[in-house]
Protein backbone atom coordinates (compact mmCIF):
# COMPACT_ATOMS: atom_id res chain seq x y z
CA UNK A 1 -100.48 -4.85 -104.06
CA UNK A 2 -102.14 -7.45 -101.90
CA UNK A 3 -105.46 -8.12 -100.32
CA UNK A 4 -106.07 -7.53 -96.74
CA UNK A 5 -109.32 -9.17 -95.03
CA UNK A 6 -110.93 -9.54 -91.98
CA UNK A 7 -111.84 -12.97 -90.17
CA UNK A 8 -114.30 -13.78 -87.47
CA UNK A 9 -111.76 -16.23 -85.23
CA UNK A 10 -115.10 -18.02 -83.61
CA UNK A 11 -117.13 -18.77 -87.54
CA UNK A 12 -114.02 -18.61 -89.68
CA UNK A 13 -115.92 -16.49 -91.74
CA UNK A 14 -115.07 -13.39 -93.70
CA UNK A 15 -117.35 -10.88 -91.68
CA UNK A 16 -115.83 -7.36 -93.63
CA UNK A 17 -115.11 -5.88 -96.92
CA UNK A 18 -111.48 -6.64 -97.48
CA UNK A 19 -109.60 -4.05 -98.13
CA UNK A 20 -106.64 -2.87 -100.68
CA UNK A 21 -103.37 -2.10 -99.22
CA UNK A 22 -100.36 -0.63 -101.01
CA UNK A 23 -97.27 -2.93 -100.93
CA UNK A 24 -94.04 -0.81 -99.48
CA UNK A 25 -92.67 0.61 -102.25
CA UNK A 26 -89.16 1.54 -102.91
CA UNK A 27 -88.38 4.30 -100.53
CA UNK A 28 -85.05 6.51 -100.24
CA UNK A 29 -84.51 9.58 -97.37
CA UNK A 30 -81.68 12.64 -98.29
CA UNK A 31 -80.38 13.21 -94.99
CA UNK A 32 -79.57 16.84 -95.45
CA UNK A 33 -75.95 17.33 -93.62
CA UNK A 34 -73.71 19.95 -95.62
CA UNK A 35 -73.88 22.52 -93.06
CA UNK A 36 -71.29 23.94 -90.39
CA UNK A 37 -73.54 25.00 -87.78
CA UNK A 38 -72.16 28.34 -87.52
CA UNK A 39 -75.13 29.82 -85.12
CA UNK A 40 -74.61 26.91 -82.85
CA UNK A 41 -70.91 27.92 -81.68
CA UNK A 42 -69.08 24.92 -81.50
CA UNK A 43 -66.29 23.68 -83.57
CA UNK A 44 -67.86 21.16 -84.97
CA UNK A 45 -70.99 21.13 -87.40
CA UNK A 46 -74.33 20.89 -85.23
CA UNK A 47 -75.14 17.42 -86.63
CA UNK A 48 -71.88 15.18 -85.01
CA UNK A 49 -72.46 16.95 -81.50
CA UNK A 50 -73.61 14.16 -79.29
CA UNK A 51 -76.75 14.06 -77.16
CA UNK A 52 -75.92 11.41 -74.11
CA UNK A 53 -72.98 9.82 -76.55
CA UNK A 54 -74.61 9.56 -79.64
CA UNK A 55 -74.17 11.60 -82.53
CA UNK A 56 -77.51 13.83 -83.63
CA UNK A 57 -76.62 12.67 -87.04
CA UNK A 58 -76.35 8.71 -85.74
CA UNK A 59 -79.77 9.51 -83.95
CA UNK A 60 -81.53 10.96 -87.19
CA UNK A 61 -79.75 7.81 -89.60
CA UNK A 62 -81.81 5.07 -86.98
CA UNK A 63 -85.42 7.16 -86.55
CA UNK A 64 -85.62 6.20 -90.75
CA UNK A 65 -83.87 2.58 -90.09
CA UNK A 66 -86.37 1.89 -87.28
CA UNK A 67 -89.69 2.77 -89.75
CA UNK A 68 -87.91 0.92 -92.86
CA UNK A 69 -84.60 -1.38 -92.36
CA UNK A 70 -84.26 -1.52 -96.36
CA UNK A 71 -84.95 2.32 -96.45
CA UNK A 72 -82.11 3.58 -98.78
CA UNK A 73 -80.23 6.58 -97.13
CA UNK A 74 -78.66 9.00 -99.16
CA UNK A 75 -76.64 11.95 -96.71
CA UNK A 76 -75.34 15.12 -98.55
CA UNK A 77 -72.34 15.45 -96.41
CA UNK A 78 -69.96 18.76 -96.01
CA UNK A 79 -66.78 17.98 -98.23
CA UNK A 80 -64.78 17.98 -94.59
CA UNK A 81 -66.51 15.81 -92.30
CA UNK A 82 -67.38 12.92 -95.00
CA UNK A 83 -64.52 10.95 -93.91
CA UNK A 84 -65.62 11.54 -90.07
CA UNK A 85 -69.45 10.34 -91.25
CA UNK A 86 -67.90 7.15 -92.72
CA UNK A 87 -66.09 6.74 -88.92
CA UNK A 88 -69.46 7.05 -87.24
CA UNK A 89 -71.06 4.66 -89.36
CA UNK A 90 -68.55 2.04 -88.55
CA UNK A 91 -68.53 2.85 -85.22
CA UNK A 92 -72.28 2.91 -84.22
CA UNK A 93 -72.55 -0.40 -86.51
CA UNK A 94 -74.46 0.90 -89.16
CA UNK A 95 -72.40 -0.46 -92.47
CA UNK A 96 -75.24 -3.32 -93.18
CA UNK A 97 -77.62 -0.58 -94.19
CA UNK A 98 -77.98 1.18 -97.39
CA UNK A 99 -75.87 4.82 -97.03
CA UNK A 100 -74.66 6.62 -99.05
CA UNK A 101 -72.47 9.66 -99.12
CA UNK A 102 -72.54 12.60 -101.45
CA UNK A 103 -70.99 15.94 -100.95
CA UNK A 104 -72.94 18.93 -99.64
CA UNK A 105 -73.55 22.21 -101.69
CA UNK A 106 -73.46 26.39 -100.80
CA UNK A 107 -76.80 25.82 -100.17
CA UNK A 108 -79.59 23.71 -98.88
CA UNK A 109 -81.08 23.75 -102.73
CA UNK A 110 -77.42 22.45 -104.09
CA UNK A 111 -76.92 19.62 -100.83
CA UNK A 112 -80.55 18.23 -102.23
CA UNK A 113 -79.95 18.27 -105.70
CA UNK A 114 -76.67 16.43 -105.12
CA UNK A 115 -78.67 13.75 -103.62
CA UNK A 116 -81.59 13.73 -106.18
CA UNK A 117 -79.22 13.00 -108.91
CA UNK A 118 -78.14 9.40 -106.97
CA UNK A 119 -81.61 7.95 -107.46
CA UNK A 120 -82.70 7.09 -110.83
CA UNK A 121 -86.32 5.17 -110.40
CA UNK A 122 -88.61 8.15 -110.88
CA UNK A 123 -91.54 5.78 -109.35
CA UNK A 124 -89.99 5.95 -105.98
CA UNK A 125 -90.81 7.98 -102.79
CA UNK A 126 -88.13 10.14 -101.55
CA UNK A 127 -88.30 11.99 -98.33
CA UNK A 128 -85.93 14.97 -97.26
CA UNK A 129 -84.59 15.32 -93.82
CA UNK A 130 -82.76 17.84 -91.88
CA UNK A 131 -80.04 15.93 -89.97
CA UNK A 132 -80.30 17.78 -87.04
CA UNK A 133 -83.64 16.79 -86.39
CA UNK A 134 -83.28 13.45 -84.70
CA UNK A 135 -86.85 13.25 -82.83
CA UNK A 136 -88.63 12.45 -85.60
CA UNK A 137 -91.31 9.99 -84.76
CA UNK A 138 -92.34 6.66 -86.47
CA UNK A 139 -95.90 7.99 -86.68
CA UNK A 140 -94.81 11.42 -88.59
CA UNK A 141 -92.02 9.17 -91.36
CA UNK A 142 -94.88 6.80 -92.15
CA UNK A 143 -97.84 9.52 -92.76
CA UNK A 144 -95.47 11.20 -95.27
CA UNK A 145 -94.43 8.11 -96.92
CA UNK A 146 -98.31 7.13 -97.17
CA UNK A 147 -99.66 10.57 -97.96
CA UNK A 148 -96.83 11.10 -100.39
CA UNK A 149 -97.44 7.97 -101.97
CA UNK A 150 -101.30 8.91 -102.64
CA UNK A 151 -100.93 12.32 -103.70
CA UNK A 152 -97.82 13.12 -104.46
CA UNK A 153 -96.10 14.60 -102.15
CA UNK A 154 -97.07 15.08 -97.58
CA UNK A 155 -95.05 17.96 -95.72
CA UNK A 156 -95.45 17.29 -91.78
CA UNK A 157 -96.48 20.45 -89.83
CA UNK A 158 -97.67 21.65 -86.12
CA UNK A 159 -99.62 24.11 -85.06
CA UNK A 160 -98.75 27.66 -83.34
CA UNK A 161 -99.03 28.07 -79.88
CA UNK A 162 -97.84 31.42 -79.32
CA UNK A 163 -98.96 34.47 -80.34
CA UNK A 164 -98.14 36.23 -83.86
CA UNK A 165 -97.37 39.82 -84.48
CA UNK A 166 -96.89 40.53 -88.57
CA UNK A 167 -94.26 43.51 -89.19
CA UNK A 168 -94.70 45.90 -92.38
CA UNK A 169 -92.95 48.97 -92.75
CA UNK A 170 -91.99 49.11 -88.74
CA UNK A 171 -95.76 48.68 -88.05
CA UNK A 172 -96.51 45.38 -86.48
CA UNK A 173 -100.17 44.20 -85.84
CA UNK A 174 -102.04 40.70 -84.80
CA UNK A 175 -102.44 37.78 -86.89
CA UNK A 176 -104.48 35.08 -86.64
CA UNK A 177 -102.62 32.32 -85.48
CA UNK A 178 -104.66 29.39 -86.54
CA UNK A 179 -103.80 30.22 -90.22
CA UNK A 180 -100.40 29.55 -89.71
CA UNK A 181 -98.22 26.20 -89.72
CA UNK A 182 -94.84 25.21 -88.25
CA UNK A 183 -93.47 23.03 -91.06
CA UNK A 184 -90.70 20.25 -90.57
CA UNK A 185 -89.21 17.31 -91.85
CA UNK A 186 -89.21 15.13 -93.63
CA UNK A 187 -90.85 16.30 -96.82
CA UNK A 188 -92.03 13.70 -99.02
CA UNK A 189 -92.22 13.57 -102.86
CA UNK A 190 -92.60 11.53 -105.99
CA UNK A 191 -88.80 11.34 -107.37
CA UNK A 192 -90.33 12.47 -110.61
CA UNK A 193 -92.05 15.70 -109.72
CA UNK A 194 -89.26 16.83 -106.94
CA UNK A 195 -86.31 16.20 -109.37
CA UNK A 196 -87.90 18.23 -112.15
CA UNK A 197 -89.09 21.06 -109.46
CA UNK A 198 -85.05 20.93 -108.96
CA UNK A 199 -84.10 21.63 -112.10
CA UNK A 200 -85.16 25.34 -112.15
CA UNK A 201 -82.56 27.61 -111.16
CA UNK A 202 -81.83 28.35 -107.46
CA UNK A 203 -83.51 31.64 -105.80
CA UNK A 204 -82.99 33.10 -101.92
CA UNK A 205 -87.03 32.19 -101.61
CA UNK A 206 -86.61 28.80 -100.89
CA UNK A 207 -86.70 28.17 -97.68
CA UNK A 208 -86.99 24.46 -97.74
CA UNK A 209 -88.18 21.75 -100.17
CA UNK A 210 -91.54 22.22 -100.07
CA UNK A 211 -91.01 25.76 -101.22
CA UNK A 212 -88.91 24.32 -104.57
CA UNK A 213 -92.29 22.32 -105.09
CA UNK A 214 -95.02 24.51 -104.37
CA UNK A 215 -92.69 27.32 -107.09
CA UNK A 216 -93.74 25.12 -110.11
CA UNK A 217 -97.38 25.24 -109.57
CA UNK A 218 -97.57 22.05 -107.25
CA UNK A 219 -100.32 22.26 -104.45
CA UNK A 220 -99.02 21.31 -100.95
CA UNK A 221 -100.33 18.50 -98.29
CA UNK A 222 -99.69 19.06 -94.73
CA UNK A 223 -99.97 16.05 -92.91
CA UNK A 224 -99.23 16.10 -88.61
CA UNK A 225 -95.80 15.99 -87.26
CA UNK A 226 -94.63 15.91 -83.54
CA UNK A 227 -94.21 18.72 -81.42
CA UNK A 228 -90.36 16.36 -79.89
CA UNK A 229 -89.18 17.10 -83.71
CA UNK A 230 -87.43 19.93 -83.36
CA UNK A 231 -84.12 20.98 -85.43
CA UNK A 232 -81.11 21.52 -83.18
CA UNK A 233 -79.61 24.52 -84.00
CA UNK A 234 -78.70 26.15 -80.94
CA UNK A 235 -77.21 25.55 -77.78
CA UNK A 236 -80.75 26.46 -76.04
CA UNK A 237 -81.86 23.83 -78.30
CA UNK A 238 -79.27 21.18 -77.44
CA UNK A 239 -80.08 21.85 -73.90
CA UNK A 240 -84.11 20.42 -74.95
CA UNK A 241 -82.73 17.47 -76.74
CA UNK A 242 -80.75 16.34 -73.79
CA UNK A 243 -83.91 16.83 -71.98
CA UNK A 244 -86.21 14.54 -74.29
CA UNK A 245 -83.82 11.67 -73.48
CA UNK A 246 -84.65 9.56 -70.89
């Protein structure tokens, strides 16, 4: 840690409190890439389509590179398209960072694990991204880094804006909106507590990695995302991406 303090430039005199800042600590991202993007219709997984020439996956790899240059990336890649990642990473100059590639599981749960296992200090701060979320802002990777950091783990959200209608036994009625979340990524843990919430077995009610978490008793922080970071997953989507580019 170091000390941060505040100077008045006309006395040269401390005039505040000074104040304790955390050093940044060791940090790694799983870029979470095993999929084949069956619902968006194209031949190729949804993460190597291009918006305006670049890759979504190329996009996502620089939002974490532009909060942290030293960040240490870690993408669980489908077994078939690892050898077309490596090409992209040569090709959009990207070989002086730290990547690396691990294979991709049946599910989301396995793809994470796989990349859990590469990082041994259990001190660090690991976030989990979707690849095919490439709008992710500065302002939303550093608040889970930070909150994560203090408490253990930050998952970024946004609100609801349109209405909600709950379905139970083919009866649907009003909820109240403002008591729901839209949750994205990335989600931010201590290495320690995320790799032993992924050593339980795997179950069809987990939805992401905040739901692996939350399963061994872990309480959840929300912190604020950004509306721009959505995941691509359709073509209607792909259309909105192409749209948030200038």
């Amino acid at each position: 840690m170091y000390w941060v303090f505040f100077i008045n430039l006309e006395s040269g005199r401390l005039t505040l409190p000074f104040l304790l800042i955390n050093d940044m600590q060791e940090q790694y991202v799983i870029i979470v890439a095993g999929g084949v993007g069956s619902r968006m219709k194209s031949d190729r997984p949804k993460q190597f389509l291009e918006i305006k020439g670049v890759p979504i996956i190329i996009r996502t790899i620089r939002c974490f590179l532009n909060y942290n240059a030293g960040i240490r990336i870690i993408i669980s890649v489908h077994k078939n398209y690892k050898s077309h990642l490596e090409t992209l990473i040569q090709k959009f100059e990207l070989t002086e960072a730290s990547i690396q590639l691990t294979f991709g599981g049946d599910t989301r749960f396995a793809s994470v694990k796989n990349g859990l296992v590469l990082i041994e200090n259990p001190t660090s701060i690991v976030g989990i991204h979707d690849a095919a979320r490439p709008f992710v802002s500065l302002q939303t990777i550093s608040s889970c880094f930070e909150i994560a950091l203090q408490k253990g783990n930050a998952i970024p959200s946004v609100s609801v804006n349109d209405s909600l209608r709950k379905i139970s036994n083919n009866i649907n009625h009003s909820v109240n909106r403002n008591e729901f979340k839209i949750i994205q990524t990335p989600q931010c843990f201590l290495v320690s507590k995320i790799k032993k919430a992924f050593e339980q077995d795997y179950s069809s009610h987990f939805t992401d990695d905040a739901t692996v978490f939350e399963s061994t008793g872990e309480n959840i922080f929300l912190v604020e995302g950004n509306e721009e970071n959505i995941k691509i997953t359709s073509p209607l989507d792909l259309l909105i991406a192409n749209a948030l580019i200038p």
